[in-house]
C-alpha atoms as a PDB file:
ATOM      1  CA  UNK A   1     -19.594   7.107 -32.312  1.00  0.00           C
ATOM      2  CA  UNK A   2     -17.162   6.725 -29.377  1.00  0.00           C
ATOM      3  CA  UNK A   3     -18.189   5.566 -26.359  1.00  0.00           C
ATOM      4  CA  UNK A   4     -16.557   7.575 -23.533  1.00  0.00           C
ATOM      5  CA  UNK A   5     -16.694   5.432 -20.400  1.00  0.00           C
ATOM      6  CA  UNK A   6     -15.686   7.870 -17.174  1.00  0.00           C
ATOM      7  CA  UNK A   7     -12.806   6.700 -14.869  1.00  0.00           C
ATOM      8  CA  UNK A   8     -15.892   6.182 -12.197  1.00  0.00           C
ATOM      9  CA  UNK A   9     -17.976   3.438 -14.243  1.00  0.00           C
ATOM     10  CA  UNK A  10     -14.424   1.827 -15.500  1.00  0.00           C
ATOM     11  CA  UNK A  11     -13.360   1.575 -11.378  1.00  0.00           C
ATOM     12  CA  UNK A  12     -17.325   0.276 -10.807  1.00  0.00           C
ATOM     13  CA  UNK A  13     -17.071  -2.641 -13.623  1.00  0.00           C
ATOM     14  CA  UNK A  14     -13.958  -4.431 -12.239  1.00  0.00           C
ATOM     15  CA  UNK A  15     -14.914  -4.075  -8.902  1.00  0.00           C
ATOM     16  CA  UNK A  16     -18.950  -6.058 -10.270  1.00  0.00           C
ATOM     17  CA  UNK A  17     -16.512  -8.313 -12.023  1.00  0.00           C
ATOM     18  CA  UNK A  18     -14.397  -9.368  -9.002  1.00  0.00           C
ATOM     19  CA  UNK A  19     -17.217 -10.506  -7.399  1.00  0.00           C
ATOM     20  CA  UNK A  20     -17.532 -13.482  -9.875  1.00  0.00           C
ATOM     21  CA  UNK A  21     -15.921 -16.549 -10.483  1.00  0.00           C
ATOM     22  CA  UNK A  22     -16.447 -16.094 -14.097  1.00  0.00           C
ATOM     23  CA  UNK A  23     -16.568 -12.740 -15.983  1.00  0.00           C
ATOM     24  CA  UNK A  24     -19.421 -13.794 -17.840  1.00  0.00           C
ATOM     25  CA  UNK A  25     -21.828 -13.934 -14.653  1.00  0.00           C
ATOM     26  CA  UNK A  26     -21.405 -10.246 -14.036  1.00  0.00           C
ATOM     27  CA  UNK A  27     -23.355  -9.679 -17.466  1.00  0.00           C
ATOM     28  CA  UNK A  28     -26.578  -8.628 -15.877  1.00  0.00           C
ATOM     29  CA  UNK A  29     -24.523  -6.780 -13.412  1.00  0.00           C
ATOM     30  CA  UNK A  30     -22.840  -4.750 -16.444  1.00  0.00           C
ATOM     31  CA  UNK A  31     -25.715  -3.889 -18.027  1.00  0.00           C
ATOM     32  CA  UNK A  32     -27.665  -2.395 -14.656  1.00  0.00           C
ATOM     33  CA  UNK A  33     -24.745  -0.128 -14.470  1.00  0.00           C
ATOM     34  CA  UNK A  34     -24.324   1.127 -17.618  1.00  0.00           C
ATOM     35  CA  UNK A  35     -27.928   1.504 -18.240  1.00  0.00           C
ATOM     36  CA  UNK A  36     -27.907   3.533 -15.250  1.00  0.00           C
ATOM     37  CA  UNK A  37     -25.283   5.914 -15.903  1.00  0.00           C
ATOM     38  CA  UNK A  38     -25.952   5.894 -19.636  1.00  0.00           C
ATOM     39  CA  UNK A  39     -29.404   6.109 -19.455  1.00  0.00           C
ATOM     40  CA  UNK A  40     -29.881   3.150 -22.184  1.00  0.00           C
ATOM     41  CA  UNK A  41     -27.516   0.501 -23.589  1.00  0.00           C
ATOM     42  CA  UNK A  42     -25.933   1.488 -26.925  1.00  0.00           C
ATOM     43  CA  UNK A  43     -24.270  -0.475 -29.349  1.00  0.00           C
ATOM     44  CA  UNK A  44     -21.145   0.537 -28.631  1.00  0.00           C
ATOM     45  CA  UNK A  45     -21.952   0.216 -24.865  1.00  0.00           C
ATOM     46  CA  UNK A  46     -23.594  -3.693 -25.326  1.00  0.00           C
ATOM     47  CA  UNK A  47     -19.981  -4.055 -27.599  1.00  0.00           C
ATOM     48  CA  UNK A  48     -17.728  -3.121 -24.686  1.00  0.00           C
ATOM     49  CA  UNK A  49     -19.121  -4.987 -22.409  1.00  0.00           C
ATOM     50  CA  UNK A  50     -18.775  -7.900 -24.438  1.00  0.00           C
ATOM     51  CA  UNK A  51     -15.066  -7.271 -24.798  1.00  0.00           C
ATOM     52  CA  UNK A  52     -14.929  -6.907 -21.608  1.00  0.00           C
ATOM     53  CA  UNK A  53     -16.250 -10.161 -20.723  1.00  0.00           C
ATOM     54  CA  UNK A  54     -14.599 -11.816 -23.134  1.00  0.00           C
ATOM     55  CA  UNK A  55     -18.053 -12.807 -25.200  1.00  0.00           C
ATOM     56  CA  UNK A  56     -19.305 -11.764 -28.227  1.00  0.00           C
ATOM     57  CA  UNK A  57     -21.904  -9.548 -28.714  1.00  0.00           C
ATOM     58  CA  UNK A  58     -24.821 -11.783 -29.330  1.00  0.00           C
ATOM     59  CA  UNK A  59     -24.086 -12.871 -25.908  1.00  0.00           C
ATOM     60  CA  UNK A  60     -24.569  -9.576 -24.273  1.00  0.00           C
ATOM     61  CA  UNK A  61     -27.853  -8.659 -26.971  1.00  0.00           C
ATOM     62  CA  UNK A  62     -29.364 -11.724 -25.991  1.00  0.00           C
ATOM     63  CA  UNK A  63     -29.726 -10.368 -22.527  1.00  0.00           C
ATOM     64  CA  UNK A  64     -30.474  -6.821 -23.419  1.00  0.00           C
ATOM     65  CA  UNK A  65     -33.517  -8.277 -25.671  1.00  0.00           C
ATOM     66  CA  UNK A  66     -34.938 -10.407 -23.175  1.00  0.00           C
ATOM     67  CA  UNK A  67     -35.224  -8.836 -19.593  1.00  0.00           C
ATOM     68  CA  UNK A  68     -37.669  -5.733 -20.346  1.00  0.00           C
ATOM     69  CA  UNK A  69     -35.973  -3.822 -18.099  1.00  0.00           C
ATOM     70  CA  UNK A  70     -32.953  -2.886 -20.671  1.00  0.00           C
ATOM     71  CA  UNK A  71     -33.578  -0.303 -23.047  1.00  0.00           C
ATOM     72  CA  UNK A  72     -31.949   0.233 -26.448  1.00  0.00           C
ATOM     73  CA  UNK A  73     -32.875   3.819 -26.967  1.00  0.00           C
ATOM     74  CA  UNK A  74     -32.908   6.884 -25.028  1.00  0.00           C
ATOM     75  CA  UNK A  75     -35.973   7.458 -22.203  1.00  0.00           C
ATOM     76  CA  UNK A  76     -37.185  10.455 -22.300  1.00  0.00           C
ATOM     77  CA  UNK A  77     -36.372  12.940 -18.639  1.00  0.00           C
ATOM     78  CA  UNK A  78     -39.474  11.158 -16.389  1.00  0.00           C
ATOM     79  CA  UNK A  79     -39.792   6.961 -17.153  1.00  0.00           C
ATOM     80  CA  UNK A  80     -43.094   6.605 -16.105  1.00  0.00           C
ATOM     81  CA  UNK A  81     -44.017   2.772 -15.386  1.00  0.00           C
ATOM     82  CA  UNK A  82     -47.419   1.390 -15.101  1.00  0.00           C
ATOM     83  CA  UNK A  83     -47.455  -1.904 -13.796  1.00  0.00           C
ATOM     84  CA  UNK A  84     -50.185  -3.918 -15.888  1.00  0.00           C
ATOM     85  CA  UNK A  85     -49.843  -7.525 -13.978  1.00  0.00           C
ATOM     86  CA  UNK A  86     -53.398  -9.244 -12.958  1.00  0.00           C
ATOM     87  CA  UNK A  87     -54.237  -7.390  -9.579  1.00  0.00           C
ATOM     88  CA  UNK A  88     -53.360  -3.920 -10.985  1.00  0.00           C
ATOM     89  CA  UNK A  89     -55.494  -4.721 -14.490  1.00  0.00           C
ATOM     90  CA  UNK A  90     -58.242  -5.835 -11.965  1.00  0.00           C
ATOM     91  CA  UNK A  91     -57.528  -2.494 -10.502  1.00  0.00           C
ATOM     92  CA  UNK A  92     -57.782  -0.454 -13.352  1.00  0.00           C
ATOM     93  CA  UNK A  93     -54.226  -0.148 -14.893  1.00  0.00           C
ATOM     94  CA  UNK A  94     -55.014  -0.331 -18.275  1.00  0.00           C
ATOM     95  CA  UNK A  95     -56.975   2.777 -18.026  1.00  0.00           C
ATOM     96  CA  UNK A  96     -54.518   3.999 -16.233  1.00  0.00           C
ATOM     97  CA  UNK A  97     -51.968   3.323 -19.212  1.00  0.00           C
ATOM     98  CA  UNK A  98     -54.602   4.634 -22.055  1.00  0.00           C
ATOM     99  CA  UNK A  99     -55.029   7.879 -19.547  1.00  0.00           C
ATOM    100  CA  UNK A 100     -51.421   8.864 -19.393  1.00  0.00           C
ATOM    101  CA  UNK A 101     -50.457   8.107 -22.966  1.00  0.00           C
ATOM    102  CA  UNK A 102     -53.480   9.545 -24.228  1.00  0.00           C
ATOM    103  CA  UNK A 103     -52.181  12.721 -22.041  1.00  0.00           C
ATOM    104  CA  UNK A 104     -49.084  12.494 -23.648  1.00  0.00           C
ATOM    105  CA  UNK A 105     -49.901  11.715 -27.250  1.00  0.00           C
ATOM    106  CA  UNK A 106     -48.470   8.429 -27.344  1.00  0.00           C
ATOM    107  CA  UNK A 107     -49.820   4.902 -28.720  1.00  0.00           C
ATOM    108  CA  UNK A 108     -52.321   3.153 -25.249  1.00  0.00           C
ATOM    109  CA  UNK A 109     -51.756  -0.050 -27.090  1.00  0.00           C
ATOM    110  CA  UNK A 110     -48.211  -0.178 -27.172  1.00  0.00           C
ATOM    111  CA  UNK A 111     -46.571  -1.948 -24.103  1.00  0.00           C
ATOM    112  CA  UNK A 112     -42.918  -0.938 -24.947  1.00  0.00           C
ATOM    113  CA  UNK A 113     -41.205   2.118 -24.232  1.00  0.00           C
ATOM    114  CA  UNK A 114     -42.666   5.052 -26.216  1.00  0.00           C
ATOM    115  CA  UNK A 115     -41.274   8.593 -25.633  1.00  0.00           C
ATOM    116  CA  UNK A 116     -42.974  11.765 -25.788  1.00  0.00           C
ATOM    117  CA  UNK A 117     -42.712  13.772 -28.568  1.00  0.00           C
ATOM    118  CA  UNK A 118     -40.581  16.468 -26.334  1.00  0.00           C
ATOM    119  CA  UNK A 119     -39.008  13.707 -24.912  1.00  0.00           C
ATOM    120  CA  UNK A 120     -39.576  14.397 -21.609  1.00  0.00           C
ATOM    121  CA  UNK A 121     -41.922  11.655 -21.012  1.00  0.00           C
ATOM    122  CA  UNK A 122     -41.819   7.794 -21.716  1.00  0.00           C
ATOM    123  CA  UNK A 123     -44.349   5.690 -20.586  1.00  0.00           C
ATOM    124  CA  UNK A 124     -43.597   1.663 -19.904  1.00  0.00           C
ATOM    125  CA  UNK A 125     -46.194  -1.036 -19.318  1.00  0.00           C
ATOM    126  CA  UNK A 126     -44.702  -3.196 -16.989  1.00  0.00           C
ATOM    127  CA  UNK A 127     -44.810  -6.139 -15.473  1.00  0.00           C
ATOM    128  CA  UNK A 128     -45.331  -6.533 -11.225  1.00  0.00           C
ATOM    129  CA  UNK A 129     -44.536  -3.584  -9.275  1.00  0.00           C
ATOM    130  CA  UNK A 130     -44.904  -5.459  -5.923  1.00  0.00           C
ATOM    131  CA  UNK A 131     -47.684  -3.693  -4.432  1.00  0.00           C
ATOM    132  CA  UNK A 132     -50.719  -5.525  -5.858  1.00  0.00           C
ATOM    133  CA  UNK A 133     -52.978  -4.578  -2.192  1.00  0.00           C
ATOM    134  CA  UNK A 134     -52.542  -1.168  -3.275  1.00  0.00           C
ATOM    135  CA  UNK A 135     -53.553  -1.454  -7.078  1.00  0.00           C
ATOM    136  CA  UNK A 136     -53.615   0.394  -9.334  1.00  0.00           C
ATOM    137  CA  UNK A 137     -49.294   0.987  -9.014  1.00  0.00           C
ATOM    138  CA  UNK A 138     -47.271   3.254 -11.055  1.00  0.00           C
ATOM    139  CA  UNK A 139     -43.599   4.555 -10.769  1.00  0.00           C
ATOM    140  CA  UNK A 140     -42.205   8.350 -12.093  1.00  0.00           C
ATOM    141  CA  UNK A 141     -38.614   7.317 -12.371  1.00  0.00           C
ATOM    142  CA  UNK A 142     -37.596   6.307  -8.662  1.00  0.00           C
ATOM    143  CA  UNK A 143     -40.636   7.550  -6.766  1.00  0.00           C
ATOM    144  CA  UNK A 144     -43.521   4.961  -6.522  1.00  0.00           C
ATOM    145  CA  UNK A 145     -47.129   5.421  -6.554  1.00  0.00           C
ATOM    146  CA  UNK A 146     -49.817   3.624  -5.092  1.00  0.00           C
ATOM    147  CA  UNK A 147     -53.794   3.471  -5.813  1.00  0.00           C
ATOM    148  CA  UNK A 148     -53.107   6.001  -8.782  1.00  0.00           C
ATOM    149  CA  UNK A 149     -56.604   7.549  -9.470  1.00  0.00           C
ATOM    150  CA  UNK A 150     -56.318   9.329 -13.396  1.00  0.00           C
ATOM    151  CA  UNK A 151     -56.548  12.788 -11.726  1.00  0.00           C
ATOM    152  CA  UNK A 152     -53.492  11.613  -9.369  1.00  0.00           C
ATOM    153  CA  UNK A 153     -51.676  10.437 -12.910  1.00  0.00           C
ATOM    154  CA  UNK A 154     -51.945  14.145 -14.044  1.00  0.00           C
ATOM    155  CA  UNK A 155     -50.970  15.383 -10.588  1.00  0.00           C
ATOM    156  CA  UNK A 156     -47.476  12.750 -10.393  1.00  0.00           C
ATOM    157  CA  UNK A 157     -47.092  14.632 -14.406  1.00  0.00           C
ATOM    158  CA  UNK A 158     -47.651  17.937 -13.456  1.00  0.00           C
ATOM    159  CA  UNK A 159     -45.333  18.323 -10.868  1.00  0.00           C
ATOM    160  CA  UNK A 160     -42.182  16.928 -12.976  1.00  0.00           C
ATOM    161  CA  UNK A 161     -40.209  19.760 -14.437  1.00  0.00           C
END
């Protein structure tokens, strides 16, 4: 498989780069933007930014695997996030989790990113939202949601197309 980098992201990457002293510390940089035009970070896509960089690839997959914000495969059309740090389990977010995975048919003891079936749904125990006062906290892609009550889990669902 190719990897077909538009003119757009090419034009974004040198400009992330320039801001550095050393190519290597726009790595994290990199990855943010091709995770959010690609929607994940590929092989190929981990590989060219290593070129780019001038690392090897390790370099780049050592990044990728540890900040649980990079994903290696595909999400599905709505991320959904449930934030599962102390204040939001006090507030109910693993419930919250085993509601909307139950919902969706996926695995409530799985933290990682798990996809629906008709892949338009993965769901993503995460770590701090930054709204423990308002616990439990999810987030449906970009749009974040505060004190989320089961029912308003099926609501925040329902409504994406």
């Amino acid at each position: 498989m190719s990897l077909e980098i538009p003119q757009s992201l090419l034009a974004e990457v040198d400009e992330l780069i320039s801001h550095y002293p050393q190519k290597r510390s726009a790595s994290l940089m990199l990855l943010h933007a091709f995770q959010e035009h690609f929607g994940y970070l590929s092989k190929e896509a981990i590989e060219w930014i290593a070129t780019k960089l001038e690392l090897k690839p390790i370099n780049i997959y050592e990044l990728v695997t540890f900040y649980p914000m990079f994903r290696q495969e595909p999400p599905g059309k709505h991320v959904i996030k449930v934030c599962r740090t102390l204040s939001c389990a006090l507030g109910g977010s693993g419930k919250l989790h085993q509601h909307v995975c139950s919902k969706l048919g996926l695995d409530p003891t799985m933290h990682g990113l798990q996809t629906s079936k008709d892949g338009k749904f993965s769901v993503e125990f995460v770590e701090c939202l930054a709204s423990c006062g308002t616990a439990p906290v999810m987030m449906c892609n970009e749009d974040f949601h505060q004190s989320v009550s089961h029912e308003k889990a099926d609501q925040i669902m329902d409504q994406c197309s």
